[in-house]
N, C-alpha and C. Protein backbone atom coordinates (compact mmCIF):
# COMPACT_ATOMS: atom_id res chain seq x y z
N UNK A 1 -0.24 -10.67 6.17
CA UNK A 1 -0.66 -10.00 7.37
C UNK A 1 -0.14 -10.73 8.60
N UNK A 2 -0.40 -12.33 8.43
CA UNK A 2 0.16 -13.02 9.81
C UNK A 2 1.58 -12.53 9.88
N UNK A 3 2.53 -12.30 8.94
CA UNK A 3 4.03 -12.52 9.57
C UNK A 3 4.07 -10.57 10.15
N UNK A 4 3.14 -10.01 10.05
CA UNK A 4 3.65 -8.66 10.33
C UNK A 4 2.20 -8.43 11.54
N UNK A 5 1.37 -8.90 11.58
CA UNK A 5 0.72 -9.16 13.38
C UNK A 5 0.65 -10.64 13.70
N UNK A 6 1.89 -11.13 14.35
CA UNK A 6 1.42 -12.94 14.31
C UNK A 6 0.72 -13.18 15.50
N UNK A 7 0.58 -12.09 16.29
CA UNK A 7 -0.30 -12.72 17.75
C UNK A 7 -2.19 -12.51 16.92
N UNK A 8 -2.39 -11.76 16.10
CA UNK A 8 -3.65 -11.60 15.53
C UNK A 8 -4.26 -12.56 14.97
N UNK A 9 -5.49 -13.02 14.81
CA UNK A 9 -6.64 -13.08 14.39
C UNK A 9 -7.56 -12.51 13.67
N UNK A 10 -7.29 -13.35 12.66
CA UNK A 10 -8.62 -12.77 11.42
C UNK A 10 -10.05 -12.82 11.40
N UNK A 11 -10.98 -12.27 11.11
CA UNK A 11 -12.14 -12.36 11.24
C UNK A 11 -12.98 -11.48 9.94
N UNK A 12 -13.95 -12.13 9.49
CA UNK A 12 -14.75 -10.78 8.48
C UNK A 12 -16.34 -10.37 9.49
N UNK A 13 -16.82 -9.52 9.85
CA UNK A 13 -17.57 -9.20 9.73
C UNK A 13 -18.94 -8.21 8.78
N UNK A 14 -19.50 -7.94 8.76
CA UNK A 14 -20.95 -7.52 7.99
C UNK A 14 -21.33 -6.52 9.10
N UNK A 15 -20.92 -5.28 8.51
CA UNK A 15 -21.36 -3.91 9.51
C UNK A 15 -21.94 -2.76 8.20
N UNK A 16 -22.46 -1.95 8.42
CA UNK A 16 -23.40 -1.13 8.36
C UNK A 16 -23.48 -1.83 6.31
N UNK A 17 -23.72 -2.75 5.97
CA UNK A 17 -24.22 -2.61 4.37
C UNK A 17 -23.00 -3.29 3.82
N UNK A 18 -21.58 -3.41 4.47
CA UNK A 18 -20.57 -3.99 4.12
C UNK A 18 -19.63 -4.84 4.76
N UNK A 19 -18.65 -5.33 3.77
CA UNK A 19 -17.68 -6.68 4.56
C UNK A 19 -16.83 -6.30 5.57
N UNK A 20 -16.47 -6.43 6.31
CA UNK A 20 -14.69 -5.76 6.69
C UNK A 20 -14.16 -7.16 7.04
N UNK A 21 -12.79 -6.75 6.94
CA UNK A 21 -12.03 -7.92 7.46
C UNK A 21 -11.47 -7.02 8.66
N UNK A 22 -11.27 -7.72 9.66
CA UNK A 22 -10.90 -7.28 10.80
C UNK A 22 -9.74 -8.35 11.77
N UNK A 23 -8.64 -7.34 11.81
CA UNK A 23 -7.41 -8.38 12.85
C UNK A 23 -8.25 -7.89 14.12
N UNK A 24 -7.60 -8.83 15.16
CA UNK A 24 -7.92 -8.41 16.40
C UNK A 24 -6.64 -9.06 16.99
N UNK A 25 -5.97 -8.87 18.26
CA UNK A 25 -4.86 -9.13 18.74
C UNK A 25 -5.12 -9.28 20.15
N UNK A 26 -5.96 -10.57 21.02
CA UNK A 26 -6.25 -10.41 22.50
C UNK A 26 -5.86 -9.93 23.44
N UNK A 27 -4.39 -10.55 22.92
CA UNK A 27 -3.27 -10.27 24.11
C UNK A 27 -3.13 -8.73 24.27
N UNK A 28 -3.19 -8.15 23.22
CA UNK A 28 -2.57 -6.28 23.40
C UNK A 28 -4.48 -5.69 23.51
N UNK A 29 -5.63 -5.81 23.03
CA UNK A 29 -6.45 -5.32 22.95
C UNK A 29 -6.20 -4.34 21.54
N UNK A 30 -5.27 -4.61 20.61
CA UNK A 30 -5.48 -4.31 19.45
C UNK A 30 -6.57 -4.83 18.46
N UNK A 31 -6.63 -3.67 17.36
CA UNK A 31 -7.79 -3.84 16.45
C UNK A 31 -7.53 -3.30 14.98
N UNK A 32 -7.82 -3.96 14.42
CA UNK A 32 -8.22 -2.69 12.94
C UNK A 32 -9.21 -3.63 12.15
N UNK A 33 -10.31 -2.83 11.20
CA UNK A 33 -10.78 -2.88 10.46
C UNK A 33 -10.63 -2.93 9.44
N UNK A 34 -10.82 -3.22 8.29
CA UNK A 34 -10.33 -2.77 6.43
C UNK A 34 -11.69 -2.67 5.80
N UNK A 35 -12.18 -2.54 5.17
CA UNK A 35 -13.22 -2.52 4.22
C UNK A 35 -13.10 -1.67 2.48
N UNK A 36 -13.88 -1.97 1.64
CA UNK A 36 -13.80 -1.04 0.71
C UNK A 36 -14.75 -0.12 0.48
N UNK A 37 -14.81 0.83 -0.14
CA UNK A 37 -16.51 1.60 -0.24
C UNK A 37 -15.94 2.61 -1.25
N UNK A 38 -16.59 2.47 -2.74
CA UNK A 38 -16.68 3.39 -4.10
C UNK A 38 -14.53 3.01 -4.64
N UNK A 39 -13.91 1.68 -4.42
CA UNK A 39 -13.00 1.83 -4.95
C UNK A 39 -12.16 2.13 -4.08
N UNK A 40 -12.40 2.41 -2.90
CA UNK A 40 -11.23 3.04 -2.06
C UNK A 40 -11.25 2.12 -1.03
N UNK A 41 -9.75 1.93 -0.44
CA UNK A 41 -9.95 1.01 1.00
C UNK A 41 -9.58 2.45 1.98
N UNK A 42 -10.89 1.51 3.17
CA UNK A 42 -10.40 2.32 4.41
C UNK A 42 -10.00 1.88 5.77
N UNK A 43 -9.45 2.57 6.38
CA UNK A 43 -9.11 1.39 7.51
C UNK A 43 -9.51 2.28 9.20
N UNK A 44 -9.52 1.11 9.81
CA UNK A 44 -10.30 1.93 11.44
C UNK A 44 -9.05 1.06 12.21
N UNK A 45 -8.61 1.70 13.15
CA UNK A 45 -7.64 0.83 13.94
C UNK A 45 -7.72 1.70 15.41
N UNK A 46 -7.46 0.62 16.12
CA UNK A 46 -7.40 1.19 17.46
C UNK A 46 -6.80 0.23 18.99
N UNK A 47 -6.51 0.68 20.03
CA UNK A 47 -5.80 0.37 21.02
C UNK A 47 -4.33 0.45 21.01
N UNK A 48 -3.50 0.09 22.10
CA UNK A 48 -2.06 0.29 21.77
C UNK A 48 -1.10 0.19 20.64
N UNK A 49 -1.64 -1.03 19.71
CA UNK A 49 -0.89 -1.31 18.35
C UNK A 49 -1.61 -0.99 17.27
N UNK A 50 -0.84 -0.15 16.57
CA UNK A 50 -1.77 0.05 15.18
C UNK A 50 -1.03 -1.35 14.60
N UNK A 51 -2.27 -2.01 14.30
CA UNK A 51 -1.87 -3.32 13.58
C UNK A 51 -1.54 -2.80 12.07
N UNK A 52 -2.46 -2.12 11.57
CA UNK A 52 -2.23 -2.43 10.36
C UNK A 52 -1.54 -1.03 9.41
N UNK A 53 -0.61 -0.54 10.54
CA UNK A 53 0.24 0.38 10.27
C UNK A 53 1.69 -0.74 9.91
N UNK A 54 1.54 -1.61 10.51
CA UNK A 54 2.46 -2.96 11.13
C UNK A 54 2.44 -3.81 8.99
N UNK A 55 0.82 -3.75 8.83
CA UNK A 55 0.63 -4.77 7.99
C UNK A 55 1.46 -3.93 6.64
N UNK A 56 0.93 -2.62 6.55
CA UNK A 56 1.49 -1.97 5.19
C UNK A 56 2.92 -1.50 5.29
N UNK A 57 3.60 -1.22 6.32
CA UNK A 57 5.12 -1.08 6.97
C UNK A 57 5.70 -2.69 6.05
N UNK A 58 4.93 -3.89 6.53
CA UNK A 58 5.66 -4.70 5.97
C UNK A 58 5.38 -5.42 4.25
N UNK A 59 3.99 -4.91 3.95
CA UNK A 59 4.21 -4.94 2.52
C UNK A 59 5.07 -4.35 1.66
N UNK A 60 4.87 -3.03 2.23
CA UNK A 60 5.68 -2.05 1.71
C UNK A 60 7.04 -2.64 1.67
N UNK A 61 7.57 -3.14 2.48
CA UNK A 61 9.09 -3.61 2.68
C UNK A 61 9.23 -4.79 1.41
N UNK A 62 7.93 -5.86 1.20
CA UNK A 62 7.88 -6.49 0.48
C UNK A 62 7.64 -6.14 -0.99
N UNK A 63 7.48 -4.97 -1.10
CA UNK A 63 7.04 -4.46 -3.04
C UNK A 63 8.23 -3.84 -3.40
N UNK A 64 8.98 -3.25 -2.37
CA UNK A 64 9.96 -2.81 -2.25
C UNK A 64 11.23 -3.50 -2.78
N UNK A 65 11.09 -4.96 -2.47
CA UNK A 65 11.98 -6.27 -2.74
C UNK A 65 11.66 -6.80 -3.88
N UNK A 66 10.98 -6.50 -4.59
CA UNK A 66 9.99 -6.72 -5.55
C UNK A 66 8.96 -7.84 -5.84
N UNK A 67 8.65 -7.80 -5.12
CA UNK A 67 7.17 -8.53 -4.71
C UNK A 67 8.04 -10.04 -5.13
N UNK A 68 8.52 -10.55 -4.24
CA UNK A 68 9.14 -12.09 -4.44
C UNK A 68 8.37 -13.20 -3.70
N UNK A 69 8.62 -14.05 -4.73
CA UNK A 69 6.83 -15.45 -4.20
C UNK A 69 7.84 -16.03 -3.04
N UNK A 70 6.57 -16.91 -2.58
CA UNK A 70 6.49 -17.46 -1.06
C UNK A 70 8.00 -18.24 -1.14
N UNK A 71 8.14 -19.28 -2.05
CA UNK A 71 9.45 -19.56 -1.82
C UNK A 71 10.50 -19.37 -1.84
N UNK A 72 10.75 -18.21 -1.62
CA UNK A 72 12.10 -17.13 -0.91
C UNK A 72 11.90 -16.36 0.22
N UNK A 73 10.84 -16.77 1.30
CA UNK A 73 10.35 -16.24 2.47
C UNK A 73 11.10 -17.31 3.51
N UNK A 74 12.00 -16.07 4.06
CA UNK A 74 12.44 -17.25 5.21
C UNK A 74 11.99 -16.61 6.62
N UNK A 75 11.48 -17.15 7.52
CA UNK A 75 11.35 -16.81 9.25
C UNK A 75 12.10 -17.37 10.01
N UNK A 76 13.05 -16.88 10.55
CA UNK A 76 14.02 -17.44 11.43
C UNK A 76 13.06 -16.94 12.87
N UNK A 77 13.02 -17.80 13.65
CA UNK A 77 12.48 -17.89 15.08
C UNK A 77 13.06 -18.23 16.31
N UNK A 78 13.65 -17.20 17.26
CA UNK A 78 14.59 -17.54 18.33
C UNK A 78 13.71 -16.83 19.72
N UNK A 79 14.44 -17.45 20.86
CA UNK A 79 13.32 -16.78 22.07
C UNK A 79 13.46 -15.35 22.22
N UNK A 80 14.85 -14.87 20.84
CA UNK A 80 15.08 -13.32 21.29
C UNK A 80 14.09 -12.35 20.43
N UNK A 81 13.24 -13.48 19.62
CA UNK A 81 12.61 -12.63 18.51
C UNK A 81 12.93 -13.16 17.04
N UNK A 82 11.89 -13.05 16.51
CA UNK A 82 11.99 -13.29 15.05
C UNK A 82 12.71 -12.67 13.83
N UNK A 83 12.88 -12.93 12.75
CA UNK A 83 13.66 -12.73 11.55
C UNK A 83 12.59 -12.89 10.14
N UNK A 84 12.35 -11.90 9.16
CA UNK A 84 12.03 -12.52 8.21
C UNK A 84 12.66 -11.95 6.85
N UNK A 85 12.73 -12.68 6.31
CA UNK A 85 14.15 -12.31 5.11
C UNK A 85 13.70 -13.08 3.69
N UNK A 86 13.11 -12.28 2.44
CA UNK A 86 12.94 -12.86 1.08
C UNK A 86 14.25 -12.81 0.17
């Protein structure tokens, strides 16, 4: 999740009976929620960035590659913007 919202922050909270994990992103006033309920995940997102349109955009890219472990994760980091390449 960090390399696909890195300005975010993780957090779990305990809302109505259940867990969620929740990004939050200060700088943009982004948000999303996750939780599970009967087997299914659901997700709540809101303000300018859908974060976690961001998070499954880049799994997806990653299952896609076929799910390759951490040590073939490279982040290249320049002031023009980042790179990440398995």
């Amino acid at each position: 999740m960090q390399l696909a919202v890195p300005g975010a922050q993780r957090l779990t909270v305990e809302r109505d009976g259940h867990t969620e994990d929740v990004l939050v992103d200060t700088e943009s006033g982004s948000w999303a929620a996750v939780y599970e309920v009967g087997g299914q995940w659901l997700v709540r997102q809101g303000a300018p960035d859908a974060l976690w349109d961001a998070v499954e955009g880049l799994f997806g890219r990653w299952r896609a590659a076929g799910a390759p472990p951490l040590e073939q994760f490279t982040v290249h980091v320049t002031p023009e913007g980042r790179t990440i390449r398995w």
